[in-house]
C-alpha atoms as a PDB file:
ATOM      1  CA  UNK A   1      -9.906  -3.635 -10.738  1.00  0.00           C
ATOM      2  CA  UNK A   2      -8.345  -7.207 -10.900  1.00  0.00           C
ATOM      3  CA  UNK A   3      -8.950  -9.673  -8.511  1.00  0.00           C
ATOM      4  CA  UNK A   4      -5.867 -10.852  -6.449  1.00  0.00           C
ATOM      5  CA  UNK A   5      -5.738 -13.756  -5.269  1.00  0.00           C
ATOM      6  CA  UNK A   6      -3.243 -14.844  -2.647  1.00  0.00           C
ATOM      7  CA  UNK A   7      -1.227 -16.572  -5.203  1.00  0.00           C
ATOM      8  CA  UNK A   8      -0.404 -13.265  -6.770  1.00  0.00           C
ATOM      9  CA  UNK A   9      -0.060 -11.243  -3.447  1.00  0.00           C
ATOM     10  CA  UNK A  10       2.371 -13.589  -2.341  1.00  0.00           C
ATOM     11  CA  UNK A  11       4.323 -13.424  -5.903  1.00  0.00           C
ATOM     12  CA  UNK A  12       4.223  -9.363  -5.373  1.00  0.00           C
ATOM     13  CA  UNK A  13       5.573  -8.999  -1.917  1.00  0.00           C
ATOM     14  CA  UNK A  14       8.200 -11.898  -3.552  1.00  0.00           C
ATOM     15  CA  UNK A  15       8.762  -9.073  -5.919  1.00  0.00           C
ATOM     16  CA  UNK A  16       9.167  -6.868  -3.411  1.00  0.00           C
ATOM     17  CA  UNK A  17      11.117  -8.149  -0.610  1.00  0.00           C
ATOM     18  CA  UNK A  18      13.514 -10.368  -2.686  1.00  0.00           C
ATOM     19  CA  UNK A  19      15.366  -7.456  -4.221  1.00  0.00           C
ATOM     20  CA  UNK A  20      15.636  -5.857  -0.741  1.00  0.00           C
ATOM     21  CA  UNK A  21      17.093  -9.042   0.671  1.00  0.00           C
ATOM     22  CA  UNK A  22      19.266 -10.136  -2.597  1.00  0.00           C
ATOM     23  CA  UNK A  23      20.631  -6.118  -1.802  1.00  0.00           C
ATOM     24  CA  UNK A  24      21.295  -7.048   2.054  1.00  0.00           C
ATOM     25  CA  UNK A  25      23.274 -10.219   1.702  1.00  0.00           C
ATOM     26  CA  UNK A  26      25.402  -8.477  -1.396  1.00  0.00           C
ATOM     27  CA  UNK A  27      26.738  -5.494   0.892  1.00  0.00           C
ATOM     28  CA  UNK A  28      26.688  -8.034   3.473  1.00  0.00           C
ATOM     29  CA  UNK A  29      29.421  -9.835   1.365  1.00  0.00           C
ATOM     30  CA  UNK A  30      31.243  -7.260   0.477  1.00  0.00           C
ATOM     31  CA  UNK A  31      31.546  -5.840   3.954  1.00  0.00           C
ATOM     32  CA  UNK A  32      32.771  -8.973   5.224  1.00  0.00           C
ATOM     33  CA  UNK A  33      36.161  -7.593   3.559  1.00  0.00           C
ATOM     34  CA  UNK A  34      37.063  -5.051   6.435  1.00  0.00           C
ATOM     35  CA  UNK A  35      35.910  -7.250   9.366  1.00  0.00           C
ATOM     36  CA  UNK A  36      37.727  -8.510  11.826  1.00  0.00           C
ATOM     37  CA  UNK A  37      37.474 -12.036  11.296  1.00  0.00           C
ATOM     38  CA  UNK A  38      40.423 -14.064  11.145  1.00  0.00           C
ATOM     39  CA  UNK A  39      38.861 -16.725   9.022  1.00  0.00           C
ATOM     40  CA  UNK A  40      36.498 -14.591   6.767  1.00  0.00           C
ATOM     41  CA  UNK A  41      36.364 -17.708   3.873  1.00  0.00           C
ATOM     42  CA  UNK A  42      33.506 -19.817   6.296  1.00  0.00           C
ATOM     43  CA  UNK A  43      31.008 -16.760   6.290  1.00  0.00           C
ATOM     44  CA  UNK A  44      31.775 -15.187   2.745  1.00  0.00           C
ATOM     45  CA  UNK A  45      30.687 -19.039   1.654  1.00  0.00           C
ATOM     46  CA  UNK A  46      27.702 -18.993   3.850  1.00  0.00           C
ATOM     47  CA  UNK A  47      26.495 -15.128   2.180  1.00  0.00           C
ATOM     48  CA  UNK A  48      27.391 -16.741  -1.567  1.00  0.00           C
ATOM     49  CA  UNK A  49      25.267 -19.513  -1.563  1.00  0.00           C
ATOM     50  CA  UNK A  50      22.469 -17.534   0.270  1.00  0.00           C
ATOM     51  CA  UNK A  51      22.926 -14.672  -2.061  1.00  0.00           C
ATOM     52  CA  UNK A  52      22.671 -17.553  -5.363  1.00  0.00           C
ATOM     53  CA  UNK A  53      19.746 -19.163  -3.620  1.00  0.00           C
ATOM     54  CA  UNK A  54      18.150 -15.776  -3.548  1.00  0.00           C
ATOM     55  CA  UNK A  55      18.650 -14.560  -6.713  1.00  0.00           C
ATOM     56  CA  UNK A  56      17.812 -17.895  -8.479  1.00  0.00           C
ATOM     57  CA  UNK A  57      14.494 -16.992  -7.106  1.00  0.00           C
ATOM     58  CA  UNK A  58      13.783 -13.697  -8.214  1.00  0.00           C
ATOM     59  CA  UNK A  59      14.914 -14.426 -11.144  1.00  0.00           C
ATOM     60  CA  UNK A  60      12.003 -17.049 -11.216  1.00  0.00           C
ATOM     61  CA  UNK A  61      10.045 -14.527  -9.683  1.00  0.00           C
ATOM     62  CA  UNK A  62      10.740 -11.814 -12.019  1.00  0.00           C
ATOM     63  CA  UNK A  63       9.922 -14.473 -14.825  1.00  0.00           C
ATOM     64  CA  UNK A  64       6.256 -15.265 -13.581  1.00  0.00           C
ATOM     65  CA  UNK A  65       5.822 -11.294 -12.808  1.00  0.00           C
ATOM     66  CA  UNK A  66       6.513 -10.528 -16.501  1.00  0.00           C
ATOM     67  CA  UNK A  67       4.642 -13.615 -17.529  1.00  0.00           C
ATOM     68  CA  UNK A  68       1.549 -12.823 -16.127  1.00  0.00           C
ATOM     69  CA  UNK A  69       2.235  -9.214 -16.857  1.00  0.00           C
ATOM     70  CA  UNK A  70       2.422  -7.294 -13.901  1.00  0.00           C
ATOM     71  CA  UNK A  71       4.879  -3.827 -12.776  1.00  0.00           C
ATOM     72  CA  UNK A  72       5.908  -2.877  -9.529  1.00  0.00           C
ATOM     73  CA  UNK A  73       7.682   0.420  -8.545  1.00  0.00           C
ATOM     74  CA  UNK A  74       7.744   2.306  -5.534  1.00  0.00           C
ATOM     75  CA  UNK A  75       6.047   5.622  -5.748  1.00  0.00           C
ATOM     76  CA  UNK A  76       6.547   7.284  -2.472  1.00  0.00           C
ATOM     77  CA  UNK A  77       8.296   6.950   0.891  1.00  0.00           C
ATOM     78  CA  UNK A  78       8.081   8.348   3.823  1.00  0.00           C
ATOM     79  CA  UNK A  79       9.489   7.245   7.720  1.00  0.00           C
ATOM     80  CA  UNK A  80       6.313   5.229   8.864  1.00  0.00           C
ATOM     81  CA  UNK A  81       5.064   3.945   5.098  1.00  0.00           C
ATOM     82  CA  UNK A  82       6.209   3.063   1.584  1.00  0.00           C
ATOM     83  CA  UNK A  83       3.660   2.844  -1.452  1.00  0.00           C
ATOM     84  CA  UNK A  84       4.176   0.454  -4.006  1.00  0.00           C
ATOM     85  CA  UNK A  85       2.127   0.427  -7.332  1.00  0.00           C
ATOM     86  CA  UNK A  86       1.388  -2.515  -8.873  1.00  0.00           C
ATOM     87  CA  UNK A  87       0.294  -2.822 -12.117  1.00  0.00           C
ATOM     88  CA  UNK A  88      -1.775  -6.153 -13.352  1.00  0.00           C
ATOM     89  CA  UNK A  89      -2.881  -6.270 -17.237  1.00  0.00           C
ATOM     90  CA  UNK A  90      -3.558  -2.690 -17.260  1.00  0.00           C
ATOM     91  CA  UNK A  91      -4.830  -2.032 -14.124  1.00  0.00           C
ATOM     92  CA  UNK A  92      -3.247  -0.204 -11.082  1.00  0.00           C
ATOM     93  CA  UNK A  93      -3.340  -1.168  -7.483  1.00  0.00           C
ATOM     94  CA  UNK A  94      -1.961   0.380  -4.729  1.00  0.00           C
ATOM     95  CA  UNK A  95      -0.180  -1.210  -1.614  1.00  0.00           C
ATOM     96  CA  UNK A  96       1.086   0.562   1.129  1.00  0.00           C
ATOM     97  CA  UNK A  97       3.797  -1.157   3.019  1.00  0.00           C
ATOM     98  CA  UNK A  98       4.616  -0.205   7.386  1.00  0.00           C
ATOM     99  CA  UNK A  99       8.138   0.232   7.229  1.00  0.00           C
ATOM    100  CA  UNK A 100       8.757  -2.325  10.387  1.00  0.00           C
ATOM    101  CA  UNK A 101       7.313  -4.546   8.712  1.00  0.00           C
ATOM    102  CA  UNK A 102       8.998  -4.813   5.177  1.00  0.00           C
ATOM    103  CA  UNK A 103      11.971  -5.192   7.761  1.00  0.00           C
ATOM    104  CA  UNK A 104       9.970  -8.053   8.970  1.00  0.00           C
ATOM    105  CA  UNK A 105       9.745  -9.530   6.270  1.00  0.00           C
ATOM    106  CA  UNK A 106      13.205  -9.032   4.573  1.00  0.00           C
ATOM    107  CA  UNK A 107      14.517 -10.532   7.824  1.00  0.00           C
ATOM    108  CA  UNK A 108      12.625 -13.611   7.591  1.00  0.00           C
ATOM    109  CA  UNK A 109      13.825 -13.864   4.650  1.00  0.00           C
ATOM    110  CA  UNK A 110      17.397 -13.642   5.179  1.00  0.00           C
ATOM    111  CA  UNK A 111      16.981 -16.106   7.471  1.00  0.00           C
ATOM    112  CA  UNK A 112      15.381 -18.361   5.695  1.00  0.00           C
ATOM    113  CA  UNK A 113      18.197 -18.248   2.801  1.00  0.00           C
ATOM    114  CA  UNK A 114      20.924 -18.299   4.983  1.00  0.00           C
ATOM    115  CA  UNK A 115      19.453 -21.694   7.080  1.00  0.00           C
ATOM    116  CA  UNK A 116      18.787 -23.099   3.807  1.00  0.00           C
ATOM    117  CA  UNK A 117      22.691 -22.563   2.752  1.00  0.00           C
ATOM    118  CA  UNK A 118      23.419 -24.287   6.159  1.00  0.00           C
ATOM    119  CA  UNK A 119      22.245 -27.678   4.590  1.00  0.00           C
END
């Protein structure tokens, strides 16, 4: 079984959570369209550059993952949990994931994208 360092946990909940939150801001945008909002342009720029922020960095992410040669996939959900395998030169590692708090998580991230697009 590899050893995981932090370094490498943090790059595979990246992995994970990224996708989730790159997902979020893009229906986000596109359900901006049939809002009620009479000036719509302000917060469809606000979602854009979040949503290029984010996926500049999973693209990075998704360029160290298959650098140092490591899968992810989700292999089962249910309401409470979701299991993720990872797999790391060869070897498999499982990581099960409380549903609150990947929504934790995905949140922080969205609003850590969206304050950084405030800048």
């Amino acid at each position: 079984m590899p050893d995981i360092r932090s370094g490498t946990r943090d790059l595979i909940e990246k992995g994970l959570f990224l996708p989730m939150a790159a997902a979020i801001l893009n229906r986000d945008l596109e359900a901006l369209d049939s809002c009620p909002f009479k000036l719509k342009q302000p917060y469809k720029q606000l979602i854009s550059c979040s949503l290029k922020l984010a996926q500049k960095d999973l693209s990075d992410v998704r360029k160290e993952l298959r650098k140092r040669k490591i899968k992810i996939y989700e292999a089962e959900r249910d309401e409470a949990f979701t299991l993720y395998i990872c797999t790391i030169n060869g070897y498999e590692e499982k990581h099960r994931y409380f549903n609150p708090r990947i929504r934790e998580q995905v949140t922080a991230l969205l609003e850590y994208y969206l304050s950084l697009a405030t800048i």
